[in-house]
N, C-alpha and C. Protein backbone atom coordinates (compact mmCIF):
# COMPACT_ATOMS: atom_id res chain seq x y z
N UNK A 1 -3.31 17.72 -18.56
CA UNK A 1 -4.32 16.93 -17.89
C UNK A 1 -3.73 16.23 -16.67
N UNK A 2 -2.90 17.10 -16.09
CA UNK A 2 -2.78 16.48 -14.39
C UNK A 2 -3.79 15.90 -13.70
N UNK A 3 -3.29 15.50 -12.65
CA UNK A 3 -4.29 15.58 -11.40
C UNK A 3 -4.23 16.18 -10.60
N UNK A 4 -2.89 16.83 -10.48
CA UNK A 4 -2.70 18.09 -9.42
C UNK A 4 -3.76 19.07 -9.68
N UNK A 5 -3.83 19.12 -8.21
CA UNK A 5 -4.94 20.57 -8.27
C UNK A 5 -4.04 21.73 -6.80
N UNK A 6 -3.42 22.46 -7.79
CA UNK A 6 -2.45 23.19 -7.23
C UNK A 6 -2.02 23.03 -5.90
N UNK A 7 -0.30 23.32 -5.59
CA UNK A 7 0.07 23.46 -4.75
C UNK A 7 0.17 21.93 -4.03
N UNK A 8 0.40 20.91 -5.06
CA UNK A 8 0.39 19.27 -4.63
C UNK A 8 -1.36 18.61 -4.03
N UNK A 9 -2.03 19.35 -4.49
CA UNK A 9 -3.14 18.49 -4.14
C UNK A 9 -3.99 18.06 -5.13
N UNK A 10 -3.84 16.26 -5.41
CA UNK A 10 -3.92 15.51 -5.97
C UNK A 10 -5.66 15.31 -5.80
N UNK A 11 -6.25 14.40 -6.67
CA UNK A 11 -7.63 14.65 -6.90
C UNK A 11 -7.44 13.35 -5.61
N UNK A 12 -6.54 12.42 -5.28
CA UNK A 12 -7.21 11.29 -4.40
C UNK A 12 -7.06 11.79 -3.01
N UNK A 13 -6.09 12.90 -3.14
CA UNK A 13 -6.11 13.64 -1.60
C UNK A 13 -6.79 14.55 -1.14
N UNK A 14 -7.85 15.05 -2.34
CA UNK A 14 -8.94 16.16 -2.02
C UNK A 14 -9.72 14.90 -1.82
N UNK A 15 -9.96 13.55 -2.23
CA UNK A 15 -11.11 12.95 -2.02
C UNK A 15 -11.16 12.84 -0.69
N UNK A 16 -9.71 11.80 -0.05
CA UNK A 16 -9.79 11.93 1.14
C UNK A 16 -9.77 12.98 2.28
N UNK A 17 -9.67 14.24 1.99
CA UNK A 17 -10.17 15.34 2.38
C UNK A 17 -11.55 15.31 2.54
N UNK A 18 -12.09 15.36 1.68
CA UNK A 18 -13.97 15.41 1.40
C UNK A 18 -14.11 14.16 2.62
N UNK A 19 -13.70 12.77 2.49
CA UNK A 19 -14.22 12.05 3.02
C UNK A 19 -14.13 12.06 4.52
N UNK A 20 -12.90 12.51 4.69
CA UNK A 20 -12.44 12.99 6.42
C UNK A 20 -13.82 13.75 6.80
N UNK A 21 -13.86 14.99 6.21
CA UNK A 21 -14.99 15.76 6.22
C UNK A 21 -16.20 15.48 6.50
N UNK A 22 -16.40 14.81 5.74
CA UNK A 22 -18.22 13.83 6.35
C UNK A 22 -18.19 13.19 7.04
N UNK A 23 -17.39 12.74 7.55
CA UNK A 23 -16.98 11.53 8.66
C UNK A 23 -16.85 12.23 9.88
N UNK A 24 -16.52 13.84 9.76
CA UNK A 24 -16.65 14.78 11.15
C UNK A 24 -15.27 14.77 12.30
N UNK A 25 -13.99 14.47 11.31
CA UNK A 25 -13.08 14.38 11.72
C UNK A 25 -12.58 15.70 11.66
N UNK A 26 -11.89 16.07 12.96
CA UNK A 26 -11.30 17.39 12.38
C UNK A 26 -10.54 18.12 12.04
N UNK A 27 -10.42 19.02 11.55
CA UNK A 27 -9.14 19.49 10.59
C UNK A 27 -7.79 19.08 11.34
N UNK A 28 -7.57 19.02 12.44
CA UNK A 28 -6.26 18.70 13.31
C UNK A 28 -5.81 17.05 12.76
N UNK A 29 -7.15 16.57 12.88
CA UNK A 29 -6.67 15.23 12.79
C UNK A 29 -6.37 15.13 11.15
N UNK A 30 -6.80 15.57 10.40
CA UNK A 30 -6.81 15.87 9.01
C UNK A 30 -5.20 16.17 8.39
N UNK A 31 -4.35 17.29 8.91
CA UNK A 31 -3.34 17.92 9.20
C UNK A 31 -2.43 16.60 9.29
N UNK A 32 -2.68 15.91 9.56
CA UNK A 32 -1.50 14.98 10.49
C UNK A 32 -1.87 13.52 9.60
N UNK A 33 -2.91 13.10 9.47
CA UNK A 33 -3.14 12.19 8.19
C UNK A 33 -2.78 12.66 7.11
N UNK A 34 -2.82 13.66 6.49
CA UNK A 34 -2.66 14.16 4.96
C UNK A 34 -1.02 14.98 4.99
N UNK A 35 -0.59 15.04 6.29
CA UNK A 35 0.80 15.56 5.95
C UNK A 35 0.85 16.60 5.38
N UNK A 36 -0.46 17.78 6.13
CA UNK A 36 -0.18 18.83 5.41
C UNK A 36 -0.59 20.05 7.01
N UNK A 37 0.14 21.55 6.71
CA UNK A 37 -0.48 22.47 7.64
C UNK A 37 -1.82 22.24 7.87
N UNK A 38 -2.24 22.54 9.46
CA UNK A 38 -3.69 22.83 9.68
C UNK A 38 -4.11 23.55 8.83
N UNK A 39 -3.62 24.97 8.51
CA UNK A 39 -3.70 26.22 7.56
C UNK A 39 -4.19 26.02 6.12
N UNK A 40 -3.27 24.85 5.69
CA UNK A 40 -3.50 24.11 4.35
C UNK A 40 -5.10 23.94 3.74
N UNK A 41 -5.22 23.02 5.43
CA UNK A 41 -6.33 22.05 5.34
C UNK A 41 -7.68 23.20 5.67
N UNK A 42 -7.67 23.99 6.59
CA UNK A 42 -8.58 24.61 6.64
C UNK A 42 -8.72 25.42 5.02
N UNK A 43 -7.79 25.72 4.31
CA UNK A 43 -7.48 26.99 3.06
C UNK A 43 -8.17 25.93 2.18
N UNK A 44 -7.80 25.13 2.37
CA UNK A 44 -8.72 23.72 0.91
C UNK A 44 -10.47 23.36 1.53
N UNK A 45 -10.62 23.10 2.89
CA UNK A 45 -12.31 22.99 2.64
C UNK A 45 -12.55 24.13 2.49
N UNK A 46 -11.86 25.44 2.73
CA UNK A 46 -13.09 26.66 2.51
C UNK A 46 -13.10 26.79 0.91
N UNK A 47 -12.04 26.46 0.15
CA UNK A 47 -12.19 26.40 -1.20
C UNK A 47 -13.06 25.78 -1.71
N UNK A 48 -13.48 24.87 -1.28
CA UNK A 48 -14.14 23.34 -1.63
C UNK A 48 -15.72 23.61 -1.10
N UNK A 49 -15.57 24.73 -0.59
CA UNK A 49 -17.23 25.26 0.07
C UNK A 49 -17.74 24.07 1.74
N UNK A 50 -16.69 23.52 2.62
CA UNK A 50 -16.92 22.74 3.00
C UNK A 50 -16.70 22.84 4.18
N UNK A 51 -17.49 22.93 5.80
CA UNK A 51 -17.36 23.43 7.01
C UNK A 51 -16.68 22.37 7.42
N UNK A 52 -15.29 23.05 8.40
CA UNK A 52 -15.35 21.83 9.00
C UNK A 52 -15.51 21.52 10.38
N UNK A 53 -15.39 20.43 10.51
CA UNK A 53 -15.94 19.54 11.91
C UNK A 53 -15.19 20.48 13.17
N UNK A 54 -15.94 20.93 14.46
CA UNK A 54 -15.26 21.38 15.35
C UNK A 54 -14.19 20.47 16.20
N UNK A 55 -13.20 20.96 16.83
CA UNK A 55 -12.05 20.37 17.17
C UNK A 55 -10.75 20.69 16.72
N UNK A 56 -10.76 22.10 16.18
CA UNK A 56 -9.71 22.43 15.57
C UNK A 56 -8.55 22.80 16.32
């Protein structure tokens, strides 16, 4: 019963993922707050079913 949700992503860092997301921030800026590849970040909202904001 982790919270990892593979590959180090923690349920409070998918939240703030999600929340970046609605807020229309975009994956670049995302990348660089979360300390992770653009690649990452784009590979987790498409998992997550979740477009993201243009500005990539």
């Amino acid at each position: 019963m982790s919270e990892t949700i593979e590959a180090g992503w923690t349920l409070e860092t998918v939240q703030q993922l999600k929340a970046m997301a609605q807020e229309g921030i975009p994956p670049s800026v995302m990348s660089l707050k979360l300390k992770r590849p653009v690649t990452a970040i784009h590979a987790k909202l498409a998992e997550l079913g979740i477009t993201p904001a243009a500005g990539a």
